[in-house]
C-alpha atoms as a PDB file:
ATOM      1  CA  UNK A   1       0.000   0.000   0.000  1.00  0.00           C
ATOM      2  CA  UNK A   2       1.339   3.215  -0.834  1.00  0.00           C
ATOM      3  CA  UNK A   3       2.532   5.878   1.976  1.00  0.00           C
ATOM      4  CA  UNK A   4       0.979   8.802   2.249  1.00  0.00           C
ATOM      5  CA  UNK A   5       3.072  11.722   3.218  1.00  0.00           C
ATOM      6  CA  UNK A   6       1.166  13.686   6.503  1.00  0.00           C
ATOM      7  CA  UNK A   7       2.581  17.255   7.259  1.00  0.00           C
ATOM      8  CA  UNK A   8       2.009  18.751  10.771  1.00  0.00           C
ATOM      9  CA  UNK A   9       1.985  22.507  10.931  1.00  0.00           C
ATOM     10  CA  UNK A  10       1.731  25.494  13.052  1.00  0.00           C
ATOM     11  CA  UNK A  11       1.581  23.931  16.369  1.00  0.00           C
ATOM     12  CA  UNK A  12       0.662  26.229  19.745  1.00  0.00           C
ATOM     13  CA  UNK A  13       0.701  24.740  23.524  1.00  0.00           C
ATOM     14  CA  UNK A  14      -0.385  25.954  26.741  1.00  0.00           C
ATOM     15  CA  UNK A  15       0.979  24.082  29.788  1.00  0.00           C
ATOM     16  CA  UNK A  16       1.682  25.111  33.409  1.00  0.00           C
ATOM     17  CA  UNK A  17       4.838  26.783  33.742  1.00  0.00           C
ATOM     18  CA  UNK A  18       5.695  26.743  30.080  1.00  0.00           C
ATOM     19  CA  UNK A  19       5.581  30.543  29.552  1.00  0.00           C
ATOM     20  CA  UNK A  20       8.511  31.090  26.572  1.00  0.00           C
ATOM     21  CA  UNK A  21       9.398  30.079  23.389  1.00  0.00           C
ATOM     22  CA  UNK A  22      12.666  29.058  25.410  1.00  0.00           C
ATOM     23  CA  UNK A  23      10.544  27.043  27.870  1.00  0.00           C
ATOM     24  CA  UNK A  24       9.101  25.020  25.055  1.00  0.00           C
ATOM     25  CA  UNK A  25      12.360  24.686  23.259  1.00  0.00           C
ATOM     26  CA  UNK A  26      13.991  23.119  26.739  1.00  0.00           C
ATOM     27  CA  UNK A  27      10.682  21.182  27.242  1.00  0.00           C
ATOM     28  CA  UNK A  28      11.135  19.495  23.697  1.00  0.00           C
ATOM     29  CA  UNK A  29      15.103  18.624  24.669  1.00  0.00           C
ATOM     30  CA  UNK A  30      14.154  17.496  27.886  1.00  0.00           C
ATOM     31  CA  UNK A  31      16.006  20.141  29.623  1.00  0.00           C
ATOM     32  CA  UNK A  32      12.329  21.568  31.432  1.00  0.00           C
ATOM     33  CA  UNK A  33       8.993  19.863  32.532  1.00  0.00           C
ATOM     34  CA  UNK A  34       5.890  20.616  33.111  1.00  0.00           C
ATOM     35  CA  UNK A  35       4.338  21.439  36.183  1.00  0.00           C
ATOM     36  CA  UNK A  36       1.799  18.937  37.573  1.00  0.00           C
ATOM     37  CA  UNK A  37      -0.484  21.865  38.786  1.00  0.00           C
ATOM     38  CA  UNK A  38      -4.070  23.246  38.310  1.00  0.00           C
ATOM     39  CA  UNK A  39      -3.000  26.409  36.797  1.00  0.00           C
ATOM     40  CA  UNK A  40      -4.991  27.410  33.922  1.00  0.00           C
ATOM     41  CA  UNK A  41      -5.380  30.218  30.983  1.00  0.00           C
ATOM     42  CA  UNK A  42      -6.617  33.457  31.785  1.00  0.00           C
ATOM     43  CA  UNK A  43      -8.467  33.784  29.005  1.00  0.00           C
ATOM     44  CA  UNK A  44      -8.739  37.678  28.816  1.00  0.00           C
ATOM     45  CA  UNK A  45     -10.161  37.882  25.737  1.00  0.00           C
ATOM     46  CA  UNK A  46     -13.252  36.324  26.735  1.00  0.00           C
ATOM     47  CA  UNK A  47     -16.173  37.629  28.967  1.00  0.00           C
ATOM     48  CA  UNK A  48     -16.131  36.735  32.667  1.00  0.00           C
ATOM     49  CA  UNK A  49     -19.572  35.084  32.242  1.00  0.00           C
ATOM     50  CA  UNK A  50     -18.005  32.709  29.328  1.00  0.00           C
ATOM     51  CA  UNK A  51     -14.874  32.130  31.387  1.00  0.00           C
ATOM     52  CA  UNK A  52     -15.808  31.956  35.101  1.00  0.00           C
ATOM     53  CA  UNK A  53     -16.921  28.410  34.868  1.00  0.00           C
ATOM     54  CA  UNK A  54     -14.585  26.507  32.895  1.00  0.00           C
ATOM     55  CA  UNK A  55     -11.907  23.974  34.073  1.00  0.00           C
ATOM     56  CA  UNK A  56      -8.478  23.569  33.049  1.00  0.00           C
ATOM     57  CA  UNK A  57      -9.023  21.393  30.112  1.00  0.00           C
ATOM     58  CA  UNK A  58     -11.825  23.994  28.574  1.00  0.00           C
ATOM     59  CA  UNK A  59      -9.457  26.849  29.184  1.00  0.00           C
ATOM     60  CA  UNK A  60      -6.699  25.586  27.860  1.00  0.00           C
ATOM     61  CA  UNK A  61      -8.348  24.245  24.880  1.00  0.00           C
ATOM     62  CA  UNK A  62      -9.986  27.386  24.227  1.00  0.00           C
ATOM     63  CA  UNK A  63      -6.578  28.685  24.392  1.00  0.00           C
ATOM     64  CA  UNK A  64      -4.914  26.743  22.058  1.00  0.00           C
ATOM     65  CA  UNK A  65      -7.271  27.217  19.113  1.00  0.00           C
ATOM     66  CA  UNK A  66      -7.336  30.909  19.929  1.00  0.00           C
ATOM     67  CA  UNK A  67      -3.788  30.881  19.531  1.00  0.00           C
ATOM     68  CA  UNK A  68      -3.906  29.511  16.397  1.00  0.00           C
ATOM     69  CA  UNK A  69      -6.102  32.183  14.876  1.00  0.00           C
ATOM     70  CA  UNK A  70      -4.335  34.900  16.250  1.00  0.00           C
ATOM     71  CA  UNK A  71      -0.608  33.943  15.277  1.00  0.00           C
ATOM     72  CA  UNK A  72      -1.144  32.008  11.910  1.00  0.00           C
ATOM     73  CA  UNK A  73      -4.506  33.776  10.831  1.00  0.00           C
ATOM     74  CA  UNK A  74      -6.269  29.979  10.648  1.00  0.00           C
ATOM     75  CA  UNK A  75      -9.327  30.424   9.244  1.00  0.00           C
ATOM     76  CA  UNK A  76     -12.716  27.953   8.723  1.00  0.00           C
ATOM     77  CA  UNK A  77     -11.062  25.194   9.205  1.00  0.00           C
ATOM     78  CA  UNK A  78     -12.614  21.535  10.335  1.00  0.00           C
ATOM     79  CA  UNK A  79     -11.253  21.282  14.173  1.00  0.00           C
ATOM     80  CA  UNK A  80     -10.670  17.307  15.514  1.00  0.00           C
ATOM     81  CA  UNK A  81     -10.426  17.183  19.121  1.00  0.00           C
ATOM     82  CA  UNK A  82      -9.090  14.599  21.460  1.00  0.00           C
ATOM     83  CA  UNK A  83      -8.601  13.984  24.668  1.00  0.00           C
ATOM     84  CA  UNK A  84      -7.835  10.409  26.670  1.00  0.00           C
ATOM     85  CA  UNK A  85      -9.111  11.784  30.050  1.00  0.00           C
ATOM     86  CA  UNK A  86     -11.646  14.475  29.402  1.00  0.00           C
ATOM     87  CA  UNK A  87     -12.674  16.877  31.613  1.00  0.00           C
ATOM     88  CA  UNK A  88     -11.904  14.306  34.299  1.00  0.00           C
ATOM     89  CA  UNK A  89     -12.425  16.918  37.505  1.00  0.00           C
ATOM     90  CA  UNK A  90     -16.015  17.799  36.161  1.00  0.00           C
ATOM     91  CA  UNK A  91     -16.906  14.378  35.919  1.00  0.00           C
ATOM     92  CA  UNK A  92     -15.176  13.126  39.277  1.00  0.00           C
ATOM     93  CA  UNK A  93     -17.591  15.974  40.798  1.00  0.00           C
ATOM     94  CA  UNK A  94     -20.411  14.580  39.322  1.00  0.00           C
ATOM     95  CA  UNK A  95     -19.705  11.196  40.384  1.00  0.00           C
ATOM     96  CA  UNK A  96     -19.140  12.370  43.998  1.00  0.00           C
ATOM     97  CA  UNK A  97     -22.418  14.124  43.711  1.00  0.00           C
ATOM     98  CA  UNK A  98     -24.307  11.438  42.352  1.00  0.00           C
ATOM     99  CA  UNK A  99     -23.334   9.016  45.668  1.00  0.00           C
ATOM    100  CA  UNK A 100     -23.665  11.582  47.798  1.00  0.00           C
ATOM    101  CA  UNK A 101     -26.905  13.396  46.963  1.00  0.00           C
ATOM    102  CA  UNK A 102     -28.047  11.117  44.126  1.00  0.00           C
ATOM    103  CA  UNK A 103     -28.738  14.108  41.711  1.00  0.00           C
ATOM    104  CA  UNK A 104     -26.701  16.338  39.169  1.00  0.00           C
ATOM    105  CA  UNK A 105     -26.629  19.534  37.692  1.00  0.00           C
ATOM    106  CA  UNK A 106     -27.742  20.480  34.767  1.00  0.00           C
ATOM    107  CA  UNK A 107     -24.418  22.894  34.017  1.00  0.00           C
ATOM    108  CA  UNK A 108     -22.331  20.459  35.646  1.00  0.00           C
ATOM    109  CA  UNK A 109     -23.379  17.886  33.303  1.00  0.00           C
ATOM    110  CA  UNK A 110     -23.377  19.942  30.568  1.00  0.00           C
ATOM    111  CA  UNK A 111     -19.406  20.769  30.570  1.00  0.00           C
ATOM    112  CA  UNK A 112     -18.609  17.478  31.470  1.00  0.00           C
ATOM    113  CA  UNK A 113     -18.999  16.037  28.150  1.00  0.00           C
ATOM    114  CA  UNK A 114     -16.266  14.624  26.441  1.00  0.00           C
ATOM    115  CA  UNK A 115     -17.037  17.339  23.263  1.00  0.00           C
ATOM    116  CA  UNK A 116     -17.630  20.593  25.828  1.00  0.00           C
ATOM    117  CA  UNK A 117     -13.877  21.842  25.477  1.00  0.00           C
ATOM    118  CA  UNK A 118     -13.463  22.135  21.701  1.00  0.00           C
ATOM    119  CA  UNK A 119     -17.202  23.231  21.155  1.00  0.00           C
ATOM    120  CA  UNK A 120     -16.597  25.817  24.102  1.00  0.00           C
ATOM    121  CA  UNK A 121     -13.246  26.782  22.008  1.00  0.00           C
ATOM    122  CA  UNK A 122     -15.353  27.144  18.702  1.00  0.00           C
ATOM    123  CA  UNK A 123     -18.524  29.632  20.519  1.00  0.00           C
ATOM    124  CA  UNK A 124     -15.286  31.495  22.084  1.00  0.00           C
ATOM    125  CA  UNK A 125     -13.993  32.165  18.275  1.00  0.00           C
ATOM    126  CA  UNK A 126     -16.968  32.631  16.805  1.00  0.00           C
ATOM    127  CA  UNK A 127     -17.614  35.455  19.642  1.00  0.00           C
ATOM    128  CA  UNK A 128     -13.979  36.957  18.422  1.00  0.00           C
ATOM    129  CA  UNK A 129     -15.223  36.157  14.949  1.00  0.00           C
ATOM    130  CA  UNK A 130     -12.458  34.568  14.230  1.00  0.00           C
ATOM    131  CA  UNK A 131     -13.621  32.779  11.237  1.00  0.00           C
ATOM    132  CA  UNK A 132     -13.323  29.147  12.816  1.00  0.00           C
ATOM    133  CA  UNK A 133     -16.848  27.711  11.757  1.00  0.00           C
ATOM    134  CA  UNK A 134     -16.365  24.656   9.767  1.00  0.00           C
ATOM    135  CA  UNK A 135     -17.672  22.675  12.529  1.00  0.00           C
ATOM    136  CA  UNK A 136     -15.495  19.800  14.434  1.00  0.00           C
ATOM    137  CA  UNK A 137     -15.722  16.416  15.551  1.00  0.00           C
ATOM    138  CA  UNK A 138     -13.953  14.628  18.562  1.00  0.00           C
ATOM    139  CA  UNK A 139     -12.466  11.349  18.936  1.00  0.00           C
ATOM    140  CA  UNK A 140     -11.222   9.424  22.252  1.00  0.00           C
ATOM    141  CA  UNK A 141      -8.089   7.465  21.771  1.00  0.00           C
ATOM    142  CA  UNK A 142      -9.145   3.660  23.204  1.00  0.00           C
ATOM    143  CA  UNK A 143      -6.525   2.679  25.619  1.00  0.00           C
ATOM    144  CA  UNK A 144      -4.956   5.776  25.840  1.00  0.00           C
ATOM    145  CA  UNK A 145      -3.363   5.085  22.731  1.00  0.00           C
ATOM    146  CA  UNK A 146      -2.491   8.297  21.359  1.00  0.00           C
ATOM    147  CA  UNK A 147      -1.647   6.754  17.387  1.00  0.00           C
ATOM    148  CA  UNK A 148      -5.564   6.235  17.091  1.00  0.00           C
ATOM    149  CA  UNK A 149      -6.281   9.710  17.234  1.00  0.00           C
ATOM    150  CA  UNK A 150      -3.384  10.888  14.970  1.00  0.00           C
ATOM    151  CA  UNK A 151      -5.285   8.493  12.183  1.00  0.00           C
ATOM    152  CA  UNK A 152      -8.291   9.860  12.670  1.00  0.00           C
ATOM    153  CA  UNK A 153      -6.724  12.948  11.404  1.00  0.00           C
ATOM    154  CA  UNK A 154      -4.913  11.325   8.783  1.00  0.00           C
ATOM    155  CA  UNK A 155      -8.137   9.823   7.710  1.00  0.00           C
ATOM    156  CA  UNK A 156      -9.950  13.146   8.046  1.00  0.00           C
ATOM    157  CA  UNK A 157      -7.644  14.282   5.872  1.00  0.00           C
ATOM    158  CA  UNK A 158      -7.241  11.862   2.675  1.00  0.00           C
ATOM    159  CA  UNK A 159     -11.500  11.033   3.056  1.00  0.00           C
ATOM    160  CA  UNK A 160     -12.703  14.797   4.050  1.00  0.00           C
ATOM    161  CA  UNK A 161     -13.498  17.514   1.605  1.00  0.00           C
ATOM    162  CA  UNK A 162     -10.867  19.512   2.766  1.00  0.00           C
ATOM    163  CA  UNK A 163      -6.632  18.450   2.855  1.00  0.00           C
ATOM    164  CA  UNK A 164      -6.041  20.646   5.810  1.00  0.00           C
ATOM    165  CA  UNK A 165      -7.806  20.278   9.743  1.00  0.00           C
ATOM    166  CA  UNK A 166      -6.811  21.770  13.171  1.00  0.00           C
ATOM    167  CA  UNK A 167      -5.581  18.907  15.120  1.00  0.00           C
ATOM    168  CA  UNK A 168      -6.300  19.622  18.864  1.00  0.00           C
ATOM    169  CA  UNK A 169      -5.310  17.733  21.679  1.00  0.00           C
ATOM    170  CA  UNK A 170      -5.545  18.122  25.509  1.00  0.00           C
ATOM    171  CA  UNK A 171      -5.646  16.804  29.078  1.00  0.00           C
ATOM    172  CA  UNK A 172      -5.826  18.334  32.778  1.00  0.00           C
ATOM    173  CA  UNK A 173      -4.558  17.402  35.895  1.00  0.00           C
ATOM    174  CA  UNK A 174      -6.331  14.706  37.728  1.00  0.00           C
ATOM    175  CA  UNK A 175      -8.016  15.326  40.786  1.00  0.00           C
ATOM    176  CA  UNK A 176      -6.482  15.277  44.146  1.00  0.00           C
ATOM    177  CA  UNK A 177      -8.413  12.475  44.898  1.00  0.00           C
ATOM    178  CA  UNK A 178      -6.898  10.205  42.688  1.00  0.00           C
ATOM    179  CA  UNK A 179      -3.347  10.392  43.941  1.00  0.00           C
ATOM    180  CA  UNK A 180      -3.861   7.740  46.450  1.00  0.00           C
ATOM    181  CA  UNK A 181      -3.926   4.911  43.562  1.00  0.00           C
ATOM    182  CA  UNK A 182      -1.495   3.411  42.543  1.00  0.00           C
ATOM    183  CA  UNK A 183      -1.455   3.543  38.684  1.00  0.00           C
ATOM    184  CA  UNK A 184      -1.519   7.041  38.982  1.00  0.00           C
ATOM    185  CA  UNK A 185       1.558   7.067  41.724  1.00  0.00           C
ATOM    186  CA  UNK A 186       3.800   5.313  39.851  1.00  0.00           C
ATOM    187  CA  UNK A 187       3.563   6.626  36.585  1.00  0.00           C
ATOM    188  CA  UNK A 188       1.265   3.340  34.783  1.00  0.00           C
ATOM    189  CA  UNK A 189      -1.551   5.187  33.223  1.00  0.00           C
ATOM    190  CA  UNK A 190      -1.689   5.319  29.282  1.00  0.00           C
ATOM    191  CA  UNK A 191      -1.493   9.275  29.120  1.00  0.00           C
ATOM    192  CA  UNK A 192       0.811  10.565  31.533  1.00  0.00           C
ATOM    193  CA  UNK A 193      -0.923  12.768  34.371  1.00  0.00           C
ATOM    194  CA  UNK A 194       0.480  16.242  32.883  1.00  0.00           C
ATOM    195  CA  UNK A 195      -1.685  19.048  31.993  1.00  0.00           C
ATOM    196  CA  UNK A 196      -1.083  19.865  28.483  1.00  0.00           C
ATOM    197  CA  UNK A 197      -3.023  21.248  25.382  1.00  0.00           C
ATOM    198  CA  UNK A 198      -1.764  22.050  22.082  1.00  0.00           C
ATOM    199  CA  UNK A 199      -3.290  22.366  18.281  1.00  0.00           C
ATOM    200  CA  UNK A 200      -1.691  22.031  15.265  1.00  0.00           C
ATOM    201  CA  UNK A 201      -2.339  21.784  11.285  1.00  0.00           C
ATOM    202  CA  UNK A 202      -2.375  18.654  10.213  1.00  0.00           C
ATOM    203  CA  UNK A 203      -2.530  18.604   6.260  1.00  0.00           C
ATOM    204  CA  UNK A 204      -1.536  16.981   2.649  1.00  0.00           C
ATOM    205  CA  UNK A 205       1.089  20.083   2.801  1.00  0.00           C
ATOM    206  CA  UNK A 206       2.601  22.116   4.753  1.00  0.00           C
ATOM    207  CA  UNK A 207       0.411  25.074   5.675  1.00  0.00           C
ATOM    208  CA  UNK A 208       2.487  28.828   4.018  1.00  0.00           C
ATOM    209  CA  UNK A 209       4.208  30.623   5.882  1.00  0.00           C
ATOM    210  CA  UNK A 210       4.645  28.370   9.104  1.00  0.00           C
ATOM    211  CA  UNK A 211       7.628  25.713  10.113  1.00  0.00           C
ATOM    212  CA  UNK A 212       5.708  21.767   9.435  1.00  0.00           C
ATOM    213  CA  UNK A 213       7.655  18.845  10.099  1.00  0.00           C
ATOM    214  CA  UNK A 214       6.875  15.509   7.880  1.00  0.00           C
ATOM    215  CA  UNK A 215       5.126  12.547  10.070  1.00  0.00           C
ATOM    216  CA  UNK A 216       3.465   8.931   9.586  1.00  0.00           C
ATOM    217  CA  UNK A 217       0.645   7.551  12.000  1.00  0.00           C
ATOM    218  CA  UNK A 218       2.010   4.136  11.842  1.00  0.00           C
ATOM    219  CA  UNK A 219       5.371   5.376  13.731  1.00  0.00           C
ATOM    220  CA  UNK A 220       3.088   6.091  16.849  1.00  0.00           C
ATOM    221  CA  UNK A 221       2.362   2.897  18.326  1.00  0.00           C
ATOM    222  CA  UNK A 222       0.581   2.340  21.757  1.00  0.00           C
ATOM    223  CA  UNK A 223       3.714   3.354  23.136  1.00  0.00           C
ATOM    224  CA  UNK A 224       3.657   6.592  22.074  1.00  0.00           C
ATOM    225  CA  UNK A 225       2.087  10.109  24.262  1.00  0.00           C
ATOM    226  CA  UNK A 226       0.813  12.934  23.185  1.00  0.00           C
ATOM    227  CA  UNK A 227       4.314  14.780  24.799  1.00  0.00           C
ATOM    228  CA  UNK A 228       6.326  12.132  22.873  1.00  0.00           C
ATOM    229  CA  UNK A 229       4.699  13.686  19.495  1.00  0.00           C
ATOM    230  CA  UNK A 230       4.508  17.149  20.647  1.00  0.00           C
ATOM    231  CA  UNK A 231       8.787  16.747  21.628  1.00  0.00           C
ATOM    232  CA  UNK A 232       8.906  15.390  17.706  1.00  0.00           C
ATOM    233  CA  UNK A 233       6.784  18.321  16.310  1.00  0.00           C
ATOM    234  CA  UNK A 234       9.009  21.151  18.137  1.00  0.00           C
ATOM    235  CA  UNK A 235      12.573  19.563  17.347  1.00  0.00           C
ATOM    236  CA  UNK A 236      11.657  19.332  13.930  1.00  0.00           C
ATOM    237  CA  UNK A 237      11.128  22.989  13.818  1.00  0.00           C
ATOM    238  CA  UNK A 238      14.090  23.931  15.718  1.00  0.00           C
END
């Protein structure tokens, strides 16, 4: 079967503590981490009735994609959005309040779905009118493995009507709660517990005017994190 070549684009990130382009360029040589912390986006060009409710993944996410419009003028483009987690807090809250008082609220509920972040991200544009309104879809990686969402894009790609979407990925912190098990202590969870978002073009070609680096699906195996591609993207563009 013939190879198709996949070029990733453009890519933005928001992470605690990660506030350079130095930062990112130690982060991707494994000179810096990121912090394990709940700090989030401000997300000043938003109202404080859009913003005041939204977790880290949401603000983030709406970050990311707002980054992309505003430093590469991305416009109308199809948006993918993953996520292995979710909004993980939101839901953990829920949970809690279903045992507890065997009821949940309508808002809670309603940005705890695994889609809330990226179409939160999209209203947030379309607000800015930023031009982003050629929909989206979301996929969850089974597993945790990362490689199943990078060929959903692929396939989004060669099987869509357009040969360019914004590739968004992102995960929070996990609750507090969840540091007492052990998976999560030592480090055996699919995704790693690090709160990270970042979005990227992912296209037949390079997008103009904006560093790509060349990349195939099949060399992401279960293996493989979202930080391991992210590390690949940004020292190709060094």
């Amino acid at each position: 079967m013939m190879e198709r070549t996949i070029y990733a684009s453009c890519p933005v990130c928001w992470a605690p503590g990660m506030q350079t382009e130095q930062d990112w360029k130690d982060f991707a040589q494994g000179k810096k981490e990121i912090e394990r912390t709940a700090e989030a986006p401000k997300l000043e060009f938003t109202t404080p009735l859009f913003r005041r409710r939204l977790g880290q993944l949401c603000r983030m996410t709406v970050q990311v994609v707002h980054d992309s419009t505003e430093r590469f003028g991305i416009k109308d483009l199809p948006i993918l959005f993953t996520s292995v987690y979710g909004e993980i807090n939101r839901e953990f809250t829920i949970d809690r309040s279903v045992i507890t008082e065997g009821s949940v609220m309508p808002a809670a509920f309603s940005l705890s779905t695994f889609n809330a972040p990226v179409a939160l991200a999209t209203i947030a544009m379309a607000t800015l009118q930023c031009g982003i309104k050629s929909g989206y879809e979301v996929v969850f990686p089974s597993k945790g493995n990362f490689s199943y969402a990078l060929q959903a894009a692929e396939a989004s790609v060669f099987g869509g009507k357009q040969d360019k979407i914004l590739f968004v990925y992102g995960d929070e912190l996990f609750p507090q709660e969840y540091d007492s098990i052990k998976s999560v202590k030592e480090g055996n969870i699919p995704i790693p517990n690090i709160p990270l978002a970042f979005a990227l073009v992912i296209g037949k070609t390079p997008l103009e005017n904006c560093s790509g680096a060349k990349f195939n699906s099949k060399d992401f195996t279960s293996k493989k994190t979202p930080l391991d591609f992210l590390k690949m993207l940004l020292n190709a563009n060094r």
